[in-house]
PDB file of N, CA and C in Angstrom:
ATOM      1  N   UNK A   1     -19.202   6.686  14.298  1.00  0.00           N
ATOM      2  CA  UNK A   1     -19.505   7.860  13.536  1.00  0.00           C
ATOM      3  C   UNK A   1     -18.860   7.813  12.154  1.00  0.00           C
ATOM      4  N   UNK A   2     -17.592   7.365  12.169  1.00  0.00           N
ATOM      5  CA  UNK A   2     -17.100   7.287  11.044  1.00  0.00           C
ATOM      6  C   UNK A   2     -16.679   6.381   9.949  1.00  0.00           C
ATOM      7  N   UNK A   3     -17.849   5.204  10.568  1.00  0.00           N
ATOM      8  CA  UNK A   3     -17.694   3.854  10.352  1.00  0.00           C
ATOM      9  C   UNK A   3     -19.119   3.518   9.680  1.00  0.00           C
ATOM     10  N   UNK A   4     -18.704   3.255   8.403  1.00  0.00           N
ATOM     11  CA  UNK A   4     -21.018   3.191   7.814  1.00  0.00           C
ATOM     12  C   UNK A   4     -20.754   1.515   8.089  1.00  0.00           C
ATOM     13  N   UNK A   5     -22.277   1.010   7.885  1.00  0.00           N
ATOM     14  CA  UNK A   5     -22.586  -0.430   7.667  1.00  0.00           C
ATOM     15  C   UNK A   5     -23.182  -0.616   6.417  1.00  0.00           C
ATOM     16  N   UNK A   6     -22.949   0.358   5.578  1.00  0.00           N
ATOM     17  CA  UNK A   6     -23.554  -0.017   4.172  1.00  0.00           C
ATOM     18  C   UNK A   6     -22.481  -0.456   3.145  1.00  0.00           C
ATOM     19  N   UNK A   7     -20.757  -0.298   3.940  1.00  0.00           N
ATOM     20  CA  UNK A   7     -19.912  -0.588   3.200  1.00  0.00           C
ATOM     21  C   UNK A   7     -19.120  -1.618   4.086  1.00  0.00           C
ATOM     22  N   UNK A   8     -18.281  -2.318   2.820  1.00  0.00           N
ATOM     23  CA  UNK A   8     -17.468  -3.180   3.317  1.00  0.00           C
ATOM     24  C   UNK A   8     -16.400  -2.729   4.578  1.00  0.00           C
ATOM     25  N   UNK A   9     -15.571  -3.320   5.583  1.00  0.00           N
ATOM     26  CA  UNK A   9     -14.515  -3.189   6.383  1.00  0.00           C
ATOM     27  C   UNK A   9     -13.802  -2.676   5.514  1.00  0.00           C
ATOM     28  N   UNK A  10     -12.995  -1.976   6.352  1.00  0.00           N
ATOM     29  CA  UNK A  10     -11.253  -1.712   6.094  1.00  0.00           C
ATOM     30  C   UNK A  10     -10.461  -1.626   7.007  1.00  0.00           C
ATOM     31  N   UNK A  11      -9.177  -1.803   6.493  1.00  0.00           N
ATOM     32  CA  UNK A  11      -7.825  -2.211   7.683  1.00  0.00           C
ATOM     33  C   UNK A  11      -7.618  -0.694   7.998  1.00  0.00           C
ATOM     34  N   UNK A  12      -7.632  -0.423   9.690  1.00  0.00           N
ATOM     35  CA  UNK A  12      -7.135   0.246  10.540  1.00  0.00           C
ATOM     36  C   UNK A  12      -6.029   0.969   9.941  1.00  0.00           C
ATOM     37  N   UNK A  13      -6.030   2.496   9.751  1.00  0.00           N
ATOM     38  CA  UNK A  13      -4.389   2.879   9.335  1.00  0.00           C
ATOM     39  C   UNK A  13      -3.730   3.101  10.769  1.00  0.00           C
ATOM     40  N   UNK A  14      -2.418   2.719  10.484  1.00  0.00           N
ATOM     41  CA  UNK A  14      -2.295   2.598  11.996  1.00  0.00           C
ATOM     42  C   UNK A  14      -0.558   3.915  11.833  1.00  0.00           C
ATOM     43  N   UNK A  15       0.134   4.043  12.650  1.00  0.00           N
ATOM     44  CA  UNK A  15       1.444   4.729  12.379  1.00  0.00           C
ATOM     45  C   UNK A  15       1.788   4.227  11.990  1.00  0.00           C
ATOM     46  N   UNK A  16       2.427   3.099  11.520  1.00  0.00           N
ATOM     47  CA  UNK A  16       3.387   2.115  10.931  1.00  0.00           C
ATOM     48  C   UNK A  16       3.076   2.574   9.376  1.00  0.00           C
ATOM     49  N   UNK A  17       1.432   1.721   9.257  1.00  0.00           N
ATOM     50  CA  UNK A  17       1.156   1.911   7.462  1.00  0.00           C
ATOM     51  C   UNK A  17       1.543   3.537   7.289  1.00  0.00           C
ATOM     52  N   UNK A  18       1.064   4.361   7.695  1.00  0.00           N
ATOM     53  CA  UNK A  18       1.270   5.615   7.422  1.00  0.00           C
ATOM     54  C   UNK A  18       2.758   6.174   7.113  1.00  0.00           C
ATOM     55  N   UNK A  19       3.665   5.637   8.420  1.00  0.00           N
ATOM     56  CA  UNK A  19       5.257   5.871   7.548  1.00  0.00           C
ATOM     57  C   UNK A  19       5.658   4.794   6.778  1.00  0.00           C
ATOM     58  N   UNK A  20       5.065   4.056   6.538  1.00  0.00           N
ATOM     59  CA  UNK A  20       5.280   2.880   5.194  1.00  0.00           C
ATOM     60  C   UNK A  20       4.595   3.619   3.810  1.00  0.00           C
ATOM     61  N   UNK A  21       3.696   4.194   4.138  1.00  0.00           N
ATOM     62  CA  UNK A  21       3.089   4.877   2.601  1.00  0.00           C
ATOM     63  C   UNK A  21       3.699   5.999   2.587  1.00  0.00           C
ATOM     64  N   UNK A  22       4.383   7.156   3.940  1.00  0.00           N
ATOM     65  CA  UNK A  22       5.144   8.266   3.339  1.00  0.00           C
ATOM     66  C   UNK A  22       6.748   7.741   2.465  1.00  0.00           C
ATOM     67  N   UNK A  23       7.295   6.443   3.014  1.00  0.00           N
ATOM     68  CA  UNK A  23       8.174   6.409   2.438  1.00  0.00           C
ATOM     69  C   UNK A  23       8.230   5.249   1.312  1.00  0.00           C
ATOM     70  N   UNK A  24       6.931   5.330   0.851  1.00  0.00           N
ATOM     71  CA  UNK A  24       6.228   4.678  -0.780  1.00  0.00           C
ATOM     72  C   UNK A  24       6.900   6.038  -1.616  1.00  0.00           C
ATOM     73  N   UNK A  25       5.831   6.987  -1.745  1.00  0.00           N
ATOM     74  CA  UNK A  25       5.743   8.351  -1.816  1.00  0.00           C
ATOM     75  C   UNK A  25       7.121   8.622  -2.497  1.00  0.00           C
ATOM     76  N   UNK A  26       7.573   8.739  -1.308  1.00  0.00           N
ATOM     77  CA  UNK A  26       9.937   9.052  -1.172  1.00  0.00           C
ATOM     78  C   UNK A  26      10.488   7.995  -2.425  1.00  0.00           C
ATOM     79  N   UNK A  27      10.051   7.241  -2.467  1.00  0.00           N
ATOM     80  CA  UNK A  27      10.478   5.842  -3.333  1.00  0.00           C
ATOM     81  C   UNK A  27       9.778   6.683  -4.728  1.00  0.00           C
ATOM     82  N   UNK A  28       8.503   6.762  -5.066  1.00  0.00           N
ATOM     83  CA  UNK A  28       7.840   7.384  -6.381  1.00  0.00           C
ATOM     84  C   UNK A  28       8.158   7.996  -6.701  1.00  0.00           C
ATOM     85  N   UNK A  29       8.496   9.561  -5.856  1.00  0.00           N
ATOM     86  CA  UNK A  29       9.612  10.425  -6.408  1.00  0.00           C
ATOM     87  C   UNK A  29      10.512  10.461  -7.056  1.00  0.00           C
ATOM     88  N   UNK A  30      11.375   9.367  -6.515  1.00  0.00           N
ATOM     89  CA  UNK A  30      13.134   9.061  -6.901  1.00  0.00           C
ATOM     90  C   UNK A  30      12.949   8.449  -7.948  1.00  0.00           C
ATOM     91  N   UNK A  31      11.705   7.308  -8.283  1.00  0.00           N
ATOM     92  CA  UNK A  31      11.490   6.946  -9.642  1.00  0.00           C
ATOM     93  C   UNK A  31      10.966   8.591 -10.538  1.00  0.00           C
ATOM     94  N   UNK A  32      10.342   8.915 -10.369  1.00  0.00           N
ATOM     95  CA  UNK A  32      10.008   9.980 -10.840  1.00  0.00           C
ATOM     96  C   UNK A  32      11.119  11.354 -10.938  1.00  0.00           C
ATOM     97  N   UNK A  33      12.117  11.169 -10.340  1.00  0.00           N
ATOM     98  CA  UNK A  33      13.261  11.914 -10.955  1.00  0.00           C
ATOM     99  C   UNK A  33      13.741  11.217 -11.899  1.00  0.00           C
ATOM    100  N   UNK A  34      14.607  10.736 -11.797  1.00  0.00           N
ATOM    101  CA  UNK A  34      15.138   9.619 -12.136  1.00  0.00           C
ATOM    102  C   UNK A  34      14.708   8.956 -13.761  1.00  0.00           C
ATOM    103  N   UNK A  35      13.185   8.678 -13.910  1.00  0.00           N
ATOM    104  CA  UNK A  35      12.651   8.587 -15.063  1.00  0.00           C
ATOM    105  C   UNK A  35      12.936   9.964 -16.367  1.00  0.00           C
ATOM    106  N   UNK A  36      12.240  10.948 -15.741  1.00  0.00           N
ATOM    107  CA  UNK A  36      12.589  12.104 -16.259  1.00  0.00           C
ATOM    108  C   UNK A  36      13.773  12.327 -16.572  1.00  0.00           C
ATOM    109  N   UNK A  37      14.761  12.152 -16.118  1.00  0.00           N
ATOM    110  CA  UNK A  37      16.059  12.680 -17.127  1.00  0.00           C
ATOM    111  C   UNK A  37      15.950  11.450 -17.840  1.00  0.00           C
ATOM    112  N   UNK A  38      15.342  10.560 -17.945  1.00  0.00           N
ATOM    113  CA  UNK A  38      15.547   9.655 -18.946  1.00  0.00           C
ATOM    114  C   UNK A  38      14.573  10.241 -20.342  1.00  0.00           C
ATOM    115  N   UNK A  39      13.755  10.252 -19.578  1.00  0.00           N
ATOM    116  CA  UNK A  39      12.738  10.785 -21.029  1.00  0.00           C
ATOM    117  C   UNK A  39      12.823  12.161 -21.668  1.00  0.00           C
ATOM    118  N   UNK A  40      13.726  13.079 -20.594  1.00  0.00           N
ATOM    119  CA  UNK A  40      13.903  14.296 -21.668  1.00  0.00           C
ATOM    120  C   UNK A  40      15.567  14.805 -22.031  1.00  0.00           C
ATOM    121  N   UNK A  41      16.265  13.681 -21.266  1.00  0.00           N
ATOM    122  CA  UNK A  41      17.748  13.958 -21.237  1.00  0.00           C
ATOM    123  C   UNK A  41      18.374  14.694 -20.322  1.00  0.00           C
ATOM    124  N   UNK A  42      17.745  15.540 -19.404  1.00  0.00           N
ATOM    125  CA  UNK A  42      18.155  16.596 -18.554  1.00  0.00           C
ATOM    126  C   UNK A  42      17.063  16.417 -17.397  1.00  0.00           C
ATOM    127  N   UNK A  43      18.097  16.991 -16.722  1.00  0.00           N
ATOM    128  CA  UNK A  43      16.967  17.517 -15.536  1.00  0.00           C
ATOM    129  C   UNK A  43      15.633  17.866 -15.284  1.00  0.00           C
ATOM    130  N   UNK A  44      14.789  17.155 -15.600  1.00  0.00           N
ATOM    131  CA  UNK A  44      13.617  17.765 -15.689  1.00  0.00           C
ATOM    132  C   UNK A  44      12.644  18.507 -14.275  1.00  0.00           C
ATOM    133  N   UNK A  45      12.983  17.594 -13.088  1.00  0.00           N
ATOM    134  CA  UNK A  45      12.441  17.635 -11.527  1.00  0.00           C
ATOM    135  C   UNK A  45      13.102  19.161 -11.029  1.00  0.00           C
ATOM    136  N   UNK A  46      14.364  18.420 -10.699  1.00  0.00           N
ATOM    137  CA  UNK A  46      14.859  18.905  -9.834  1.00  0.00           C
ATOM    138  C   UNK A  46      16.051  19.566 -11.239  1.00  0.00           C
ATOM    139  N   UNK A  47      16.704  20.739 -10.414  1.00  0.00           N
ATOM    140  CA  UNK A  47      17.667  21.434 -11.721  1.00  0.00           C
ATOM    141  C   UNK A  47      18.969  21.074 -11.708  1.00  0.00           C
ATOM    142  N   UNK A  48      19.580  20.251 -10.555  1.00  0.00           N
ATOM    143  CA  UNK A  48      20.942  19.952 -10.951  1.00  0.00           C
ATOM    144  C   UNK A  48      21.231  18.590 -10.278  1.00  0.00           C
ATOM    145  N   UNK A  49      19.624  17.639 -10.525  1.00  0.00           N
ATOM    146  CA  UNK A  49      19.663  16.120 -10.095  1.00  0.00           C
ATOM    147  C   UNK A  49      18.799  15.882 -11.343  1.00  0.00           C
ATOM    148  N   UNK A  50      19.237  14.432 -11.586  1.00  0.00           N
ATOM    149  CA  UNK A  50      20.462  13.738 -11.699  1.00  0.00           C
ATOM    150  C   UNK A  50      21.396  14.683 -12.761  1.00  0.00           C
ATOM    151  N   UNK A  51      22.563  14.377 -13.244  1.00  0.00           N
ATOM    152  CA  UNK A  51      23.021  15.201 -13.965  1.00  0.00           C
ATOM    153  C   UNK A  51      23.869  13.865 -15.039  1.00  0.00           C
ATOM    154  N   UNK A  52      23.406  12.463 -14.904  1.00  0.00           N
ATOM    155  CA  UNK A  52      24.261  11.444 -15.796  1.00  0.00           C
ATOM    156  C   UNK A  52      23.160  10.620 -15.630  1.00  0.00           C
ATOM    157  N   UNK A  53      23.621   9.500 -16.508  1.00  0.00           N
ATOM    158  CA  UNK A  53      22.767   8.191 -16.408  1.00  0.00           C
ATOM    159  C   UNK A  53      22.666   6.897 -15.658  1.00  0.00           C
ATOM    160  N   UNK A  54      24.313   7.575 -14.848  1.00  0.00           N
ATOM    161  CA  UNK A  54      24.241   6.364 -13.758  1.00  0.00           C
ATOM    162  C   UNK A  54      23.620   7.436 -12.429  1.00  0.00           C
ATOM    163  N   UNK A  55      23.691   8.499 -12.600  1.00  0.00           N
ATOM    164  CA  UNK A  55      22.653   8.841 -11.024  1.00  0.00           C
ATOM    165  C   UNK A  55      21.228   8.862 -11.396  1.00  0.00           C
ATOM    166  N   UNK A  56      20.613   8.548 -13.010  1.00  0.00           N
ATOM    167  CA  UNK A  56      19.483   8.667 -13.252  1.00  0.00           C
ATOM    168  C   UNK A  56      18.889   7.279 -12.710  1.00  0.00           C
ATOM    169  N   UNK A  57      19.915   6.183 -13.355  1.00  0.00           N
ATOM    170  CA  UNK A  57      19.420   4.776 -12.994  1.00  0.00           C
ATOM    171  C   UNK A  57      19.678   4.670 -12.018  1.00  0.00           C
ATOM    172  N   UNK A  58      20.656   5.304 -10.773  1.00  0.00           N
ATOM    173  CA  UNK A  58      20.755   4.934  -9.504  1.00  0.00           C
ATOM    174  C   UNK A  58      19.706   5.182  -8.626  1.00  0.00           C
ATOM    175  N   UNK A  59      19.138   6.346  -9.026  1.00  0.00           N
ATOM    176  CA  UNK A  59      17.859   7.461  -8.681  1.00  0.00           C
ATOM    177  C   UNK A  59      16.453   6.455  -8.813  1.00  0.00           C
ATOM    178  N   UNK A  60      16.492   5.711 -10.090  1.00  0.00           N
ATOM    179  CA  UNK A  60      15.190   5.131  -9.983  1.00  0.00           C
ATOM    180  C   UNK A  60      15.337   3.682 -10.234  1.00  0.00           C
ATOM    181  N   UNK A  61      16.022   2.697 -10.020  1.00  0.00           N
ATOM    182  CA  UNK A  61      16.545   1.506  -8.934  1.00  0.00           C
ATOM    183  C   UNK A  61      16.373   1.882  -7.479  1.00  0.00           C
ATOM    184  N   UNK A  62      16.812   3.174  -6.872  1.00  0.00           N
ATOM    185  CA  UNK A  62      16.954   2.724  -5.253  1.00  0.00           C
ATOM    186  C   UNK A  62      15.245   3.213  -5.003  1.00  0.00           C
ATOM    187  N   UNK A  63      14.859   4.291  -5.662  1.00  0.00           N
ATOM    188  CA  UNK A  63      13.179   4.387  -5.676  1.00  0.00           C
ATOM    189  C   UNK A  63      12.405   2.880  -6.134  1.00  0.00           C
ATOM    190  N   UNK A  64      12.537   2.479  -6.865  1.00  0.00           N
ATOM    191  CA  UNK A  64      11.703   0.960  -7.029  1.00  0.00           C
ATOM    192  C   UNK A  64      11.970  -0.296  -6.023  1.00  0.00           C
ATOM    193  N   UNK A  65      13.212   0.028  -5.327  1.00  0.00           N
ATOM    194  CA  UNK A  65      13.905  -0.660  -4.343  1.00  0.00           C
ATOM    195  C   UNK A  65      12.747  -0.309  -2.692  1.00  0.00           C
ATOM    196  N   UNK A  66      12.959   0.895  -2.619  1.00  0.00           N
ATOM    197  CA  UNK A  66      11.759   1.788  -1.636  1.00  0.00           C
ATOM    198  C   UNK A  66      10.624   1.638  -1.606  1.00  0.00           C
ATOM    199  N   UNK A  67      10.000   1.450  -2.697  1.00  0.00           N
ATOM    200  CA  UNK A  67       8.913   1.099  -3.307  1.00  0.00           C
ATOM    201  C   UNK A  67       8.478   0.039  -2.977  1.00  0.00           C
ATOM    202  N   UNK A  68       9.273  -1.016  -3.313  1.00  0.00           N
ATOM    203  CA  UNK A  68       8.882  -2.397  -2.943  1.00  0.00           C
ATOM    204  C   UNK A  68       8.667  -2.994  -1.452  1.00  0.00           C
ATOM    205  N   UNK A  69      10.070  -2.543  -0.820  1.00  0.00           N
ATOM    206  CA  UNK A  69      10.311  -2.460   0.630  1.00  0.00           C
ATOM    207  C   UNK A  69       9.105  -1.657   1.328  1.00  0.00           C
ATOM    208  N   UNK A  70       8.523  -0.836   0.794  1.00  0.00           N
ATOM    209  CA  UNK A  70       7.465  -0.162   1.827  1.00  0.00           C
ATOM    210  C   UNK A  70       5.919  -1.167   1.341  1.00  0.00           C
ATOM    211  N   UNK A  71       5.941  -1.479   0.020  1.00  0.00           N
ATOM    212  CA  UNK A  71       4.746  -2.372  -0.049  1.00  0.00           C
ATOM    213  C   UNK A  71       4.420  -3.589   0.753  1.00  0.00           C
ATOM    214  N   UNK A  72       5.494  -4.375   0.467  1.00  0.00           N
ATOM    215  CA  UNK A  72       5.780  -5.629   1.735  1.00  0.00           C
ATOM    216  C   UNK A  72       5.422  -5.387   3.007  1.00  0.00           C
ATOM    217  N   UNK A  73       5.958  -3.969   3.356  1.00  0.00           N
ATOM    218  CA  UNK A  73       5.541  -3.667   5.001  1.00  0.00           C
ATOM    219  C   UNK A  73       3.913  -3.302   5.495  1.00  0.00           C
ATOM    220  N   UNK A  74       4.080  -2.480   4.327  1.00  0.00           N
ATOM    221  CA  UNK A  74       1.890  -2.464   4.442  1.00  0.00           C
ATOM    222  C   UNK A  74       1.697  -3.448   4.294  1.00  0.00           C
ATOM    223  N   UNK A  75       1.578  -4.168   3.469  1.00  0.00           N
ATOM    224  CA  UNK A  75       1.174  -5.598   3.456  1.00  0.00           C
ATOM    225  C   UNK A  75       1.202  -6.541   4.632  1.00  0.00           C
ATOM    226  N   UNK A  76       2.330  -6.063   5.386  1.00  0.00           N
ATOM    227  CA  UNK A  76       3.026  -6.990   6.495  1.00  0.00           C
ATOM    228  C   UNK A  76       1.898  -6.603   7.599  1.00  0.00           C
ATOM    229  N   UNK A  77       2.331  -5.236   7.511  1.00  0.00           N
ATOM    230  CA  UNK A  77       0.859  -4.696   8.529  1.00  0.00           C
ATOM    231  C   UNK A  77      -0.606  -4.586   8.543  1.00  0.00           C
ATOM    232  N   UNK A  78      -0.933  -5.030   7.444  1.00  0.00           N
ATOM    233  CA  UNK A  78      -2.153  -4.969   7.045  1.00  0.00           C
ATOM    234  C   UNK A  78      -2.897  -6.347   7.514  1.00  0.00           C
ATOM    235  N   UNK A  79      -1.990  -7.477   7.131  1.00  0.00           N
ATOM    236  CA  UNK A  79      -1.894  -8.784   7.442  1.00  0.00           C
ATOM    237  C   UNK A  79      -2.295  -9.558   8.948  1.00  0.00           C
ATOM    238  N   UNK A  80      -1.890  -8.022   9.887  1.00  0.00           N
ATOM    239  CA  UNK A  80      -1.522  -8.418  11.492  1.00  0.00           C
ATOM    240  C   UNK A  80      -2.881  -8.244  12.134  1.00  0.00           C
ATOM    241  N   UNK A  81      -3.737  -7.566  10.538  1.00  0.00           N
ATOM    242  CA  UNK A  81      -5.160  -6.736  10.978  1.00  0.00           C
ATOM    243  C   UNK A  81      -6.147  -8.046  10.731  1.00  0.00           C
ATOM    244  N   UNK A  82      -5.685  -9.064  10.051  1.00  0.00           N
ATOM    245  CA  UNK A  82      -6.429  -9.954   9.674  1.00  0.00           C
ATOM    246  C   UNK A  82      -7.550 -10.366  10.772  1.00  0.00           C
ATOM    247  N   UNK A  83      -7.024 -10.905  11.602  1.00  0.00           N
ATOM    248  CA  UNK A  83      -9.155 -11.685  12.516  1.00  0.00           C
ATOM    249  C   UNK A  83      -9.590 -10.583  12.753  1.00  0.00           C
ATOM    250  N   UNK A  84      -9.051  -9.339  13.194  1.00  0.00           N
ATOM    251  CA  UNK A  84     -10.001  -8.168  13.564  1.00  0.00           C
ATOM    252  C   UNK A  84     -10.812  -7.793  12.034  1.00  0.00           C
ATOM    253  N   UNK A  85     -10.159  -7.639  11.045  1.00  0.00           N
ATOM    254  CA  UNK A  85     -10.980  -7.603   9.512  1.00  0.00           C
ATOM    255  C   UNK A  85     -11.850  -8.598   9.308  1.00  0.00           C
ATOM    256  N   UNK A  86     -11.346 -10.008   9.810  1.00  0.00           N
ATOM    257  CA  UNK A  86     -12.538 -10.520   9.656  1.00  0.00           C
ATOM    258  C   UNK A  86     -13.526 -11.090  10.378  1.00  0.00           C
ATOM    259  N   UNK A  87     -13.661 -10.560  11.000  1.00  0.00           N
ATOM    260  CA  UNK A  87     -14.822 -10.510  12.165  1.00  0.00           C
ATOM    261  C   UNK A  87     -15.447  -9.002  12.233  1.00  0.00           C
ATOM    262  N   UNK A  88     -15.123  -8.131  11.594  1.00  0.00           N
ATOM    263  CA  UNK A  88     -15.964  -7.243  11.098  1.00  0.00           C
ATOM    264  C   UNK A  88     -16.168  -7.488   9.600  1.00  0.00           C
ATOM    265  N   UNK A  89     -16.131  -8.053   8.864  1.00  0.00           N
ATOM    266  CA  UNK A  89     -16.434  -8.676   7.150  1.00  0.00           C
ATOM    267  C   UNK A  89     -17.939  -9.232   7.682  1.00  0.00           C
ATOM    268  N   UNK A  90     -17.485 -10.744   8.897  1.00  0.00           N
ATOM    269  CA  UNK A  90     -18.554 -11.208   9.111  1.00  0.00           C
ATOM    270  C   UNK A  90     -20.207 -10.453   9.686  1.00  0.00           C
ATOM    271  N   UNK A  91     -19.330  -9.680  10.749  1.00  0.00           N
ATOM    272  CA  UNK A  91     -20.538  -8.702  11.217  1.00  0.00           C
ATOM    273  C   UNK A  91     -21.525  -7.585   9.857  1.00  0.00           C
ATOM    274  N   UNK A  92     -20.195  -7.493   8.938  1.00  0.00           N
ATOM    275  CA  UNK A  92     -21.020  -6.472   7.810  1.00  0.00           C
ATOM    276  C   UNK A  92     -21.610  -7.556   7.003  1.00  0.00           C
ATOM    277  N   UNK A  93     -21.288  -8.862   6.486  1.00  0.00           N
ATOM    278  CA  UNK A  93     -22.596  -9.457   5.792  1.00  0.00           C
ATOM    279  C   UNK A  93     -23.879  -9.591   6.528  1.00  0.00           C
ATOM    280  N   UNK A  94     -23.567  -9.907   7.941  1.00  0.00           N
ATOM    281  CA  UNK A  94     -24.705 -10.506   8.684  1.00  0.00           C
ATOM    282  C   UNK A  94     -25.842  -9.341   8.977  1.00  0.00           C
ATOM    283  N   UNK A  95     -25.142  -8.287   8.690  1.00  0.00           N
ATOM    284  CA  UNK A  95     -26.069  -6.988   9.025  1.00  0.00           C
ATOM    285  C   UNK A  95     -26.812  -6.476   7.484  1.00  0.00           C
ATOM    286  N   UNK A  96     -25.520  -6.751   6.230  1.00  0.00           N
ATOM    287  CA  UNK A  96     -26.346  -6.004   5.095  1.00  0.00           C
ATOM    288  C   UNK A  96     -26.815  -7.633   3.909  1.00  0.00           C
ATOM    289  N   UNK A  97     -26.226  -8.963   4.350  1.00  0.00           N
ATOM    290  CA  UNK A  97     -26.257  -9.773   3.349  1.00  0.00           C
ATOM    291  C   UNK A  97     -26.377 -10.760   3.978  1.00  0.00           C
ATOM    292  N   UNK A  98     -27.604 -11.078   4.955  1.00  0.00           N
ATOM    293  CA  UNK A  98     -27.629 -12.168   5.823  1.00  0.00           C
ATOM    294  C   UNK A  98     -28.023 -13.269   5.402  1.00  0.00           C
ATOM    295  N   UNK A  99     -28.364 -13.472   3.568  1.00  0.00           N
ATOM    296  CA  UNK A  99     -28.551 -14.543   2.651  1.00  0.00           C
ATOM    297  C   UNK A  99     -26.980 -15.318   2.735  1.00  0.00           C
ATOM    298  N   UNK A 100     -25.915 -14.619   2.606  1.00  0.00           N
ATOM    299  CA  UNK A 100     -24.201 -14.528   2.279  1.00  0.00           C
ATOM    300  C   UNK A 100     -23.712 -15.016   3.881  1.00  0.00           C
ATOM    301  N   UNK A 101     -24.367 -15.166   4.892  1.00  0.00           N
ATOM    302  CA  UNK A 101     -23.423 -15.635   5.978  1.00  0.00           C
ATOM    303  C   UNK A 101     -23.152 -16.812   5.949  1.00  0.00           C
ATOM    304  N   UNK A 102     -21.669 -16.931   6.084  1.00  0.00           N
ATOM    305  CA  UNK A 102     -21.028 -18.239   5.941  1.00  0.00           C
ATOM    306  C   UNK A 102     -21.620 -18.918   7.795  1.00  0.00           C
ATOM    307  N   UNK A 103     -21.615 -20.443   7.730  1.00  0.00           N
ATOM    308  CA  UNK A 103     -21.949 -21.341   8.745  1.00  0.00           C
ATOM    309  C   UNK A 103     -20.471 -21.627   9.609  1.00  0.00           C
ATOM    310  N   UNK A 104     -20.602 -21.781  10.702  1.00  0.00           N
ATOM    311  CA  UNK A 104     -19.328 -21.602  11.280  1.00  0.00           C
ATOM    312  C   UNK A 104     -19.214 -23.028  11.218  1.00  0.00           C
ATOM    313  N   UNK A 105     -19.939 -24.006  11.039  1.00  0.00           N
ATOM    314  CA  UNK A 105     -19.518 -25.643  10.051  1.00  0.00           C
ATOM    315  C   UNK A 105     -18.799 -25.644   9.258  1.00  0.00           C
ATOM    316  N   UNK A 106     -18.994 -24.831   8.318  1.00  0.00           N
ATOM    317  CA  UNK A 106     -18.416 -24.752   7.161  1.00  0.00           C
ATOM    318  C   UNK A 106     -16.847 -24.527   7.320  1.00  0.00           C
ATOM    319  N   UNK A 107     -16.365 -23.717   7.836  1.00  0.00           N
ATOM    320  CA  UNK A 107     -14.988 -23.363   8.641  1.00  0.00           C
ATOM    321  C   UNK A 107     -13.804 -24.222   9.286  1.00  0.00           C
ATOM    322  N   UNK A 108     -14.847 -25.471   9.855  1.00  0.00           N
ATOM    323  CA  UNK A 108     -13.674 -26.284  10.461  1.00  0.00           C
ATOM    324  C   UNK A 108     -13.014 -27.128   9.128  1.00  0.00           C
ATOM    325  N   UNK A 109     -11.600 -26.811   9.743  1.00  0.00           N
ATOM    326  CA  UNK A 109     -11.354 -28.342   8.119  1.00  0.00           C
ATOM    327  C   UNK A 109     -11.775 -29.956   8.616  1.00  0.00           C
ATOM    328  N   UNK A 110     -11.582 -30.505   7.737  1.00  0.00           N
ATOM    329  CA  UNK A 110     -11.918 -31.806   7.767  1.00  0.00           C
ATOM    330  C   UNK A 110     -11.060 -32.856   8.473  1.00  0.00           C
TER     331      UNK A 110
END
């Protein structure tokens, strides 16, 4: 039902990606505090965070730090989705681009 064949696959969100992208989010924020007292000198977010320039840069270092760490993990998980993605890739050319199906010859290495 909630799956067309006129579009490409996509990777399963599963719990994992989901608290990997809420604590993306948590990470953007802290850059996003953090930036802001840089660009207006003060508090701009929040009213009595950061209140210096080492909790501004601490604020958005440990957010780009979060950031990164949660990308890797989607990635990590996204990765685990691989033959199930592609074996529905294959099923969606063969159904909308059956000029585009690769030969399962073609596949073995040499």
């Amino acid at each position: 039902m909630l799956t067309s064949r006129l579009r490409p696959p996509r990777p399963r969100l599963t719990l994992r990606i989901f608290a990997y992208a809420i604590a993306d989010v948590f990470g953007l924020g802290c850059v996003a505090i953090g930036a802001s007292w840089f660009a207006t000198g003060k508090s701009a977010i929040l009213a009595d965070f950061p209140t210096s320039t080492a909790e501004a840069f601490a604020c958005t270092a440990g957010g780009a730090a979060v950031m990164f760490w949660a990308v890797a993990r989607i990635l990590r998980e996204i990765s685990k989705q691989s033959t199930e993605m592609q074996a529905a890739y294959d099923a969606y050319l063969a159904t909308n681009h059956p000029d585009k199906v690769r030969s399962k010859e073609s596949e073995t290495p040499d």
